[in-house]
PDB file of N, CA and C in Angstrom:
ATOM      1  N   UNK A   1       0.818  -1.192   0.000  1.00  0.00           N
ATOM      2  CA  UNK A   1       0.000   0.000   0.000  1.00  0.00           C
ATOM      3  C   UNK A   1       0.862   1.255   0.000  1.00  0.00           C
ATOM      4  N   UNK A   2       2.047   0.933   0.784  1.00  0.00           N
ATOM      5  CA  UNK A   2       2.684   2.256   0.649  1.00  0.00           C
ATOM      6  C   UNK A   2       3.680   2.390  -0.305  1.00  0.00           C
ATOM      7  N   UNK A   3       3.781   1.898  -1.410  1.00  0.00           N
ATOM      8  CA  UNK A   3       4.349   1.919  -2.391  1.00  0.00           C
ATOM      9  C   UNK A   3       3.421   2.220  -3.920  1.00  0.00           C
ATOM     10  N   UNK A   4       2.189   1.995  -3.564  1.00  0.00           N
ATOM     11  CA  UNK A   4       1.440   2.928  -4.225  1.00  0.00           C
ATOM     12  C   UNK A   4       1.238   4.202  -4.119  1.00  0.00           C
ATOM     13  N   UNK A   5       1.399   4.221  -2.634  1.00  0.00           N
ATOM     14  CA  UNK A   5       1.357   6.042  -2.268  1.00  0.00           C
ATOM     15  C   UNK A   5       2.687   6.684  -2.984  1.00  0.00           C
ATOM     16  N   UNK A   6       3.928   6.341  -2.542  1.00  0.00           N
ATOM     17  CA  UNK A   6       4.850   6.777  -2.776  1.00  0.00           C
ATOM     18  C   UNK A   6       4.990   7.051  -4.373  1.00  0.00           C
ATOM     19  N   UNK A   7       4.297   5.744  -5.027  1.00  0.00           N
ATOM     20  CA  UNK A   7       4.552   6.043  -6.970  1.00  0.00           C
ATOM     21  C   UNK A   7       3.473   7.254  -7.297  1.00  0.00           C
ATOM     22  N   UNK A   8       2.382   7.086  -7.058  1.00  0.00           N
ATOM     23  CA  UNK A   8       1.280   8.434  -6.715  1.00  0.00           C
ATOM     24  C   UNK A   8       2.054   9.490  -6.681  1.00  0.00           C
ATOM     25  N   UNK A   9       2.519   9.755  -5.768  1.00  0.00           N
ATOM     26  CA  UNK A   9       3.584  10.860  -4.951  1.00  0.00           C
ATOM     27  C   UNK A   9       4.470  11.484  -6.170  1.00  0.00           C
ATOM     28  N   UNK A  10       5.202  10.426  -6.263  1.00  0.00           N
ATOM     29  CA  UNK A  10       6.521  10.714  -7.561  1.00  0.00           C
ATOM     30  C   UNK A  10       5.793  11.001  -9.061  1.00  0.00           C
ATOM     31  N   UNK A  11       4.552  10.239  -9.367  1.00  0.00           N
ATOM     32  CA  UNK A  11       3.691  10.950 -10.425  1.00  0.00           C
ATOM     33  C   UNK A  11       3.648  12.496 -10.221  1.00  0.00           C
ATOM     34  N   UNK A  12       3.032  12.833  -9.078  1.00  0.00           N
ATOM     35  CA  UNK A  12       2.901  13.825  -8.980  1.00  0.00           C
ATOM     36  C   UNK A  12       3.804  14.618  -8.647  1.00  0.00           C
ATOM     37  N   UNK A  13       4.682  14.632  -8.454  1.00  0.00           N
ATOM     38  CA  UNK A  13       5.454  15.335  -8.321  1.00  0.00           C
ATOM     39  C   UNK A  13       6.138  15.554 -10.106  1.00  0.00           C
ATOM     40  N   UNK A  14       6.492  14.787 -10.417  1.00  0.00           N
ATOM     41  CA  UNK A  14       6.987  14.481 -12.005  1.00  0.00           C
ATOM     42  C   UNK A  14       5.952  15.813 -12.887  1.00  0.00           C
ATOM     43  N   UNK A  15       5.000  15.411 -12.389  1.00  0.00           N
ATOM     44  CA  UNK A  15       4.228  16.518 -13.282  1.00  0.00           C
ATOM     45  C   UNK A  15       3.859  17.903 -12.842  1.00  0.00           C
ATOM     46  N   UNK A  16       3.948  18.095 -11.585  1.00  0.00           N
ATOM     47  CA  UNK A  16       4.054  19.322 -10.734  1.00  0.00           C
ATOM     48  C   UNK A  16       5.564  20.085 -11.925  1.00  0.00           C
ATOM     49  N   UNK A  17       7.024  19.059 -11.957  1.00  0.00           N
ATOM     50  CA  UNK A  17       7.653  19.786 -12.399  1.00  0.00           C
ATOM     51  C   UNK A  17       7.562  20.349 -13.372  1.00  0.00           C
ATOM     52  N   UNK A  18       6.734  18.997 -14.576  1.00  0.00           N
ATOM     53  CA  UNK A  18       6.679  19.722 -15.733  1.00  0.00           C
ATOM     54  C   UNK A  18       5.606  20.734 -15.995  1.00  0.00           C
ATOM     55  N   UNK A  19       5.123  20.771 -14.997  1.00  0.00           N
ATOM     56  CA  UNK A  19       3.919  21.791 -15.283  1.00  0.00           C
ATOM     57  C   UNK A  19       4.707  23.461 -14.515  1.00  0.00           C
ATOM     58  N   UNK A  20       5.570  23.493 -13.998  1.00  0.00           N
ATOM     59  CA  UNK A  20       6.518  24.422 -13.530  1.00  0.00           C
ATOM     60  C   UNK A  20       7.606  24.703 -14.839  1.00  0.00           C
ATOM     61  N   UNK A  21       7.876  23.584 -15.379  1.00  0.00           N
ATOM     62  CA  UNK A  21       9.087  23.582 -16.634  1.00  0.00           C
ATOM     63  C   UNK A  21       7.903  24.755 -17.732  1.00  0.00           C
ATOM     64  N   UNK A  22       6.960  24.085 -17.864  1.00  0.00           N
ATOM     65  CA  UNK A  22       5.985  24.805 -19.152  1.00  0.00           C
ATOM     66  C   UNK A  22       6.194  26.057 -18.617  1.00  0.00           C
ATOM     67  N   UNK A  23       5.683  26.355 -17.654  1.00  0.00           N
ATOM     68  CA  UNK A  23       4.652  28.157 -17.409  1.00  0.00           C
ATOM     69  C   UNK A  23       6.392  28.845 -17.166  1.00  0.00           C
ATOM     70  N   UNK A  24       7.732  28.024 -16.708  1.00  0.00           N
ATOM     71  CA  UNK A  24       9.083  29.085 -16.905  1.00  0.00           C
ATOM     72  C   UNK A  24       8.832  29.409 -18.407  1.00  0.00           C
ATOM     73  N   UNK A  25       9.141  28.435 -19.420  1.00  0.00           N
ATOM     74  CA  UNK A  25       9.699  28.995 -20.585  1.00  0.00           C
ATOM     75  C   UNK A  25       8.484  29.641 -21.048  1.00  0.00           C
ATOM     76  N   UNK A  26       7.111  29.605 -20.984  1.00  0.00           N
ATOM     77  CA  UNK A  26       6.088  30.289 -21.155  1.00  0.00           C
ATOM     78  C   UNK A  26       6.133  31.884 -21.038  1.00  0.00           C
ATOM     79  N   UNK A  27       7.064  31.901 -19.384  1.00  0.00           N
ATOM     80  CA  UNK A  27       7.259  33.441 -19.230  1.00  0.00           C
ATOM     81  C   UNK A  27       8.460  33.837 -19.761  1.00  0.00           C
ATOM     82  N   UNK A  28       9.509  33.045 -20.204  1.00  0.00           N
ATOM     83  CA  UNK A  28      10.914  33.603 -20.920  1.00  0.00           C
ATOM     84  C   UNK A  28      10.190  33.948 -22.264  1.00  0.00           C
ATOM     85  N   UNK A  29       9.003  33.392 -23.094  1.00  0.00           N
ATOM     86  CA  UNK A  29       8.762  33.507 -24.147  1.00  0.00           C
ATOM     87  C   UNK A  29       7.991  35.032 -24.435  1.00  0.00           C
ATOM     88  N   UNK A  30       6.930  35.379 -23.216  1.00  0.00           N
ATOM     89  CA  UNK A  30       6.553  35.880 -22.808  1.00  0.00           C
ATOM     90  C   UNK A  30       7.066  37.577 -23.077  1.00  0.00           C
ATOM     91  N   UNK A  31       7.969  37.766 -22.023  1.00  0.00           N
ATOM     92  CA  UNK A  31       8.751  38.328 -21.567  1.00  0.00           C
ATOM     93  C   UNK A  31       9.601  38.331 -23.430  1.00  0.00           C
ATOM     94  N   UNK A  32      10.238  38.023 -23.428  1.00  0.00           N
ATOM     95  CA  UNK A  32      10.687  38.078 -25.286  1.00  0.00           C
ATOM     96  C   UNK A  32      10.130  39.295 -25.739  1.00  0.00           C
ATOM     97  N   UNK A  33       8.794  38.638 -25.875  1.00  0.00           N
ATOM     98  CA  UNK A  33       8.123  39.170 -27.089  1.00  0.00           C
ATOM     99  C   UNK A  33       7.424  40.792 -26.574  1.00  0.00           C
ATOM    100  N   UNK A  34       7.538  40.659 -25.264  1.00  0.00           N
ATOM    101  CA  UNK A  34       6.920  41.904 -24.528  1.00  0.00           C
ATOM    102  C   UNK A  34       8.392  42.922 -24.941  1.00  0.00           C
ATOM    103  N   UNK A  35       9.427  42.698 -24.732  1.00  0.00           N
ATOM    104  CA  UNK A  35      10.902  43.537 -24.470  1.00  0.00           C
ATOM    105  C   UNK A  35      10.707  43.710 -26.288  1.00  0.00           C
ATOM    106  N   UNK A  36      10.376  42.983 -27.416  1.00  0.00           N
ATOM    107  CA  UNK A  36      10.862  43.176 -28.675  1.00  0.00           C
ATOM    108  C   UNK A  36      10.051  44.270 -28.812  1.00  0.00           C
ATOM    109  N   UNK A  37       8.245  44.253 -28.786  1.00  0.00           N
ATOM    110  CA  UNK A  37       7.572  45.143 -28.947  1.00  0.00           C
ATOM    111  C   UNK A  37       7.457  46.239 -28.128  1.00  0.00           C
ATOM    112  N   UNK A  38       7.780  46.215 -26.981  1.00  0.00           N
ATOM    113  CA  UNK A  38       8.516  47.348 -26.204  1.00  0.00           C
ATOM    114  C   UNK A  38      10.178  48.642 -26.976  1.00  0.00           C
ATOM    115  N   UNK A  39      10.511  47.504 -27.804  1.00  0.00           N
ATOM    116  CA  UNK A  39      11.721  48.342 -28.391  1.00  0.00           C
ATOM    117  C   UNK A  39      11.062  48.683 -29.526  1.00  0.00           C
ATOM    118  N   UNK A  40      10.546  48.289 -30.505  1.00  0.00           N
ATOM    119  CA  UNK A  40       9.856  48.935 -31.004  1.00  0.00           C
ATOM    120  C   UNK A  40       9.061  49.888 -31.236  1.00  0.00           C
ATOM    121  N   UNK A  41       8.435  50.377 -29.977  1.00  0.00           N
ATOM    122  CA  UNK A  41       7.934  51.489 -29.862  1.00  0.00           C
ATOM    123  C   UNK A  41       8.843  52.235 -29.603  1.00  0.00           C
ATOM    124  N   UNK A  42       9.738  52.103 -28.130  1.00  0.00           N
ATOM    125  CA  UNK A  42      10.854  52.707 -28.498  1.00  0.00           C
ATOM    126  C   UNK A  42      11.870  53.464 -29.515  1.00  0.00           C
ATOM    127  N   UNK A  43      12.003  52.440 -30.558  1.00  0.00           N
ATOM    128  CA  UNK A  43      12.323  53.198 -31.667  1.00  0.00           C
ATOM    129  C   UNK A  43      11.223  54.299 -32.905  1.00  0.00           C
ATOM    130  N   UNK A  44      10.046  54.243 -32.222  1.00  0.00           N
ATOM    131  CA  UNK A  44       9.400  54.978 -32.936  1.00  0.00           C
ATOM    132  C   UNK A  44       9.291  56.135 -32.263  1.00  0.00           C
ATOM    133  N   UNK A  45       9.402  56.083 -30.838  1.00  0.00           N
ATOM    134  CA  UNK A  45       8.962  57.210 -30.053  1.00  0.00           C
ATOM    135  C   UNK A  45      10.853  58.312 -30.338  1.00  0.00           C
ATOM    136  N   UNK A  46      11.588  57.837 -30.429  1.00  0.00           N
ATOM    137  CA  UNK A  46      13.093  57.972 -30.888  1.00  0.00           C
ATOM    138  C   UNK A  46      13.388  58.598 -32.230  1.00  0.00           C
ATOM    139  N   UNK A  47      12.422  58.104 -33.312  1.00  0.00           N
ATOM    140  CA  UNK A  47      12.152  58.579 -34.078  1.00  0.00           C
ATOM    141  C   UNK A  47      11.750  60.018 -34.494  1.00  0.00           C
ATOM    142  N   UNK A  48      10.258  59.923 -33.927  1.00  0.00           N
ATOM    143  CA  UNK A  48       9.617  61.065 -33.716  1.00  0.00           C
ATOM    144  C   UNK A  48      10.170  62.102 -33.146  1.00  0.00           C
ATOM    145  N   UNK A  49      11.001  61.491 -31.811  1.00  0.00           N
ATOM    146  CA  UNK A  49      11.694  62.902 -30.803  1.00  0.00           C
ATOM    147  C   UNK A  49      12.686  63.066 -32.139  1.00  0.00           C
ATOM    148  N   UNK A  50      13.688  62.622 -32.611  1.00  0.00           N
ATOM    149  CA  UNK A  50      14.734  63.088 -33.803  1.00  0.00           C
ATOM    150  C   UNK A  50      14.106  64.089 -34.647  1.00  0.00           C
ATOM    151  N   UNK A  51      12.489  63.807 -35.280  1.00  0.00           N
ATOM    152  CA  UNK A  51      12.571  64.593 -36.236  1.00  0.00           C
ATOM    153  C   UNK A  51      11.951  65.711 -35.828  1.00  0.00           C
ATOM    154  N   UNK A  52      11.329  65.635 -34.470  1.00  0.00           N
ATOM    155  CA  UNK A  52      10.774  67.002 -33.943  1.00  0.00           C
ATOM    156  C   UNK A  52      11.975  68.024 -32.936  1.00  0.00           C
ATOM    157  N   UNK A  53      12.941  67.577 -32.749  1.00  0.00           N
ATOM    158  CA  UNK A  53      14.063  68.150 -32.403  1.00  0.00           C
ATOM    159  C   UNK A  53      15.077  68.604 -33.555  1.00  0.00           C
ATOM    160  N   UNK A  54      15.460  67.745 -34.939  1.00  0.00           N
ATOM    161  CA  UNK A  54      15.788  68.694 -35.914  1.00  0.00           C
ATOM    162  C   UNK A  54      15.250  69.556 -37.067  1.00  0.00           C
ATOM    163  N   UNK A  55      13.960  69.176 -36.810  1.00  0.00           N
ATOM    164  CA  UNK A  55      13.314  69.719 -37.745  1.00  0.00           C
ATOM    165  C   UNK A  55      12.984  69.233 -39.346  1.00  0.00           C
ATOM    166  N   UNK A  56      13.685  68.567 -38.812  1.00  0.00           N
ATOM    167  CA  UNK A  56      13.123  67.540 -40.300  1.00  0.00           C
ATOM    168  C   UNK A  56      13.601  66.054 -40.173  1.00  0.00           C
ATOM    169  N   UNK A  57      12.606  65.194 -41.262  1.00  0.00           N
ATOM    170  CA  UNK A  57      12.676  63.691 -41.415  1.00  0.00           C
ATOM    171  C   UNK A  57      13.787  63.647 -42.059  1.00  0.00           C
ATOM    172  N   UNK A  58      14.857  62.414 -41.758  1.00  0.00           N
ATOM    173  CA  UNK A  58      16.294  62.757 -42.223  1.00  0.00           C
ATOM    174  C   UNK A  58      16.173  60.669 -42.905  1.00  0.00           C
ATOM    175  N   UNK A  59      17.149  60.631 -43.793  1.00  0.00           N
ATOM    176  CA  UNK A  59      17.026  59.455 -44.373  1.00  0.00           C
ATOM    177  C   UNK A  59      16.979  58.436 -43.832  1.00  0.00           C
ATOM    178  N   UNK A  60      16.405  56.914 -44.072  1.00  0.00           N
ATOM    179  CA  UNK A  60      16.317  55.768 -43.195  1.00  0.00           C
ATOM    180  C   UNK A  60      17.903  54.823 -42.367  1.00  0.00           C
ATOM    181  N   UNK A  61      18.887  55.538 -43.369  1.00  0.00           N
ATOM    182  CA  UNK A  61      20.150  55.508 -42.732  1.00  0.00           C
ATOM    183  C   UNK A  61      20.472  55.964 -41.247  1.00  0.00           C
ATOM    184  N   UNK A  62      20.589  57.382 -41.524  1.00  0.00           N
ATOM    185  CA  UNK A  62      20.773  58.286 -40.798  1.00  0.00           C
ATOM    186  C   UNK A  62      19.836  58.073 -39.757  1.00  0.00           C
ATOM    187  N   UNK A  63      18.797  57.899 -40.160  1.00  0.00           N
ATOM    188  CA  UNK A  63      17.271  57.840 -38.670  1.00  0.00           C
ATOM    189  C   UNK A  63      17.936  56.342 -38.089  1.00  0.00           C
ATOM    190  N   UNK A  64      18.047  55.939 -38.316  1.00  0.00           N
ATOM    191  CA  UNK A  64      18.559  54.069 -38.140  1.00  0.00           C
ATOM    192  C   UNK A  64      19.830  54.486 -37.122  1.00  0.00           C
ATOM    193  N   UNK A  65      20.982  54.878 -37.862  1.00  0.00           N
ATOM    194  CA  UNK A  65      22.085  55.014 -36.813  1.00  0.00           C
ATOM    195  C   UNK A  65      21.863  56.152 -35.771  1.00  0.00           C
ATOM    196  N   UNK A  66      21.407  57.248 -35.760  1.00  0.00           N
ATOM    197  CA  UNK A  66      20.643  58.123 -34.588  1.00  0.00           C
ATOM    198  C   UNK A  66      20.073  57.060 -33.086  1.00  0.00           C
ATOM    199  N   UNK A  67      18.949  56.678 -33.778  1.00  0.00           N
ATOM    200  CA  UNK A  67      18.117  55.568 -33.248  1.00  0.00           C
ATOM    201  C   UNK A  67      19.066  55.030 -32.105  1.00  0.00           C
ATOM    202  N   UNK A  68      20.107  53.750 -33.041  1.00  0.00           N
ATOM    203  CA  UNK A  68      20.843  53.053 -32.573  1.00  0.00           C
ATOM    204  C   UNK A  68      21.682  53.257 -31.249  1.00  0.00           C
ATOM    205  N   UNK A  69      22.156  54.673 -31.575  1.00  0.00           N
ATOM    206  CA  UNK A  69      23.125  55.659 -30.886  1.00  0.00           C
ATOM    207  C   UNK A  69      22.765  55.919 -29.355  1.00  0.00           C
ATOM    208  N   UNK A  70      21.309  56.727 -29.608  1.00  0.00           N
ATOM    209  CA  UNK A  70      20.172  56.418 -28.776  1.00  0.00           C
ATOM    210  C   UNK A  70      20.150  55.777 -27.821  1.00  0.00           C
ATOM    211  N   UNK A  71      19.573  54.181 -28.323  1.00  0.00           N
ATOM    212  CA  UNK A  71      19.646  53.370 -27.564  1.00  0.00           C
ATOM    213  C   UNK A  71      20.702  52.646 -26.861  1.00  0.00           C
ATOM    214  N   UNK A  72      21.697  52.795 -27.334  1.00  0.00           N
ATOM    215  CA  UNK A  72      23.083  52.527 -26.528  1.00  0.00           C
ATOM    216  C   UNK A  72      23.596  53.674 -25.898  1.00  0.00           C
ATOM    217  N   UNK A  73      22.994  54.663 -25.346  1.00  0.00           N
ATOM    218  CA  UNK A  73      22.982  56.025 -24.438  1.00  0.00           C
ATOM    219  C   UNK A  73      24.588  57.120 -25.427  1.00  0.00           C
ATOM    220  N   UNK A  74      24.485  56.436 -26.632  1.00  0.00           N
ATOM    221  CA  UNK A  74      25.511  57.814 -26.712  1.00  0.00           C
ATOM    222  C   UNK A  74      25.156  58.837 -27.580  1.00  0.00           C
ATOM    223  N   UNK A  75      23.734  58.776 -27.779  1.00  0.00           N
ATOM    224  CA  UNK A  75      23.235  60.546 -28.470  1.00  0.00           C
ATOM    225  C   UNK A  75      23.541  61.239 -28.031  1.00  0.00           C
TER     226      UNK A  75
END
Protein backbone atom coordinates (compact mmCIF):
# COMPACT_ATOMS: atom_id res chain seq x y z
CA UNK A 1 0.00 0.00 0.00
CA UNK A 2 2.68 2.26 0.65
CA UNK A 3 4.35 1.92 -2.39
CA UNK A 4 1.44 2.93 -4.23
CA UNK A 5 1.36 6.04 -2.27
CA UNK A 6 4.85 6.78 -2.78
CA UNK A 7 4.55 6.04 -6.97
CA UNK A 8 1.28 8.43 -6.72
CA UNK A 9 3.58 10.86 -4.95
CA UNK A 10 6.52 10.71 -7.56
CA UNK A 11 3.69 10.95 -10.42
CA UNK A 12 2.90 13.83 -8.98
CA UNK A 13 5.45 15.34 -8.32
CA UNK A 14 6.99 14.48 -12.01
CA UNK A 15 4.23 16.52 -13.28
CA UNK A 16 4.05 19.32 -10.73
CA UNK A 17 7.65 19.79 -12.40
CA UNK A 18 6.68 19.72 -15.73
CA UNK A 19 3.92 21.79 -15.28
CA UNK A 20 6.52 24.42 -13.53
CA UNK A 21 9.09 23.58 -16.63
CA UNK A 22 5.98 24.80 -19.15
CA UNK A 23 4.65 28.16 -17.41
CA UNK A 24 9.08 29.08 -16.91
CA UNK A 25 9.70 28.99 -20.58
CA UNK A 26 6.09 30.29 -21.15
CA UNK A 27 7.26 33.44 -19.23
CA UNK A 28 10.91 33.60 -20.92
CA UNK A 29 8.76 33.51 -24.15
CA UNK A 30 6.55 35.88 -22.81
CA UNK A 31 8.75 38.33 -21.57
CA UNK A 32 10.69 38.08 -25.29
CA UNK A 33 8.12 39.17 -27.09
CA UNK A 34 6.92 41.90 -24.53
CA UNK A 35 10.90 43.54 -24.47
CA UNK A 36 10.86 43.18 -28.68
CA UNK A 37 7.57 45.14 -28.95
CA UNK A 38 8.52 47.35 -26.20
CA UNK A 39 11.72 48.34 -28.39
CA UNK A 40 9.86 48.93 -31.00
CA UNK A 41 7.93 51.49 -29.86
CA UNK A 42 10.85 52.71 -28.50
CA UNK A 43 12.32 53.20 -31.67
CA UNK A 44 9.40 54.98 -32.94
CA UNK A 45 8.96 57.21 -30.05
CA UNK A 46 13.09 57.97 -30.89
CA UNK A 47 12.15 58.58 -34.08
CA UNK A 48 9.62 61.07 -33.72
CA UNK A 49 11.69 62.90 -30.80
CA UNK A 50 14.73 63.09 -33.80
CA UNK A 51 12.57 64.59 -36.24
CA UNK A 52 10.77 67.00 -33.94
CA UNK A 53 14.06 68.15 -32.40
CA UNK A 54 15.79 68.69 -35.91
CA UNK A 55 13.31 69.72 -37.75
CA UNK A 56 13.12 67.54 -40.30
CA UNK A 57 12.68 63.69 -41.41
CA UNK A 58 16.29 62.76 -42.22
CA UNK A 59 17.03 59.45 -44.37
CA UNK A 60 16.32 55.77 -43.19
CA UNK A 61 20.15 55.51 -42.73
CA UNK A 62 20.77 58.29 -40.80
CA UNK A 63 17.27 57.84 -38.67
CA UNK A 64 18.56 54.07 -38.14
CA UNK A 65 22.08 55.01 -36.81
CA UNK A 66 20.64 58.12 -34.59
CA UNK A 67 18.12 55.57 -33.25
CA UNK A 68 20.84 53.05 -32.57
CA UNK A 69 23.12 55.66 -30.89
CA UNK A 70 20.17 56.42 -28.78
CA UNK A 71 19.65 53.37 -27.56
CA UNK A 72 23.08 52.53 -26.53
CA UNK A 73 22.98 56.03 -24.44
CA UNK A 74 25.51 57.81 -26.71
CA UNK A 75 23.24 60.55 -28.47
Amino acid sequence: MFSFAREAEGKAQDKAAGILKDAEERIKTDTARARKKLEGELVGLISDATEAIIGEKVDAKKDAALIDAALKGRA
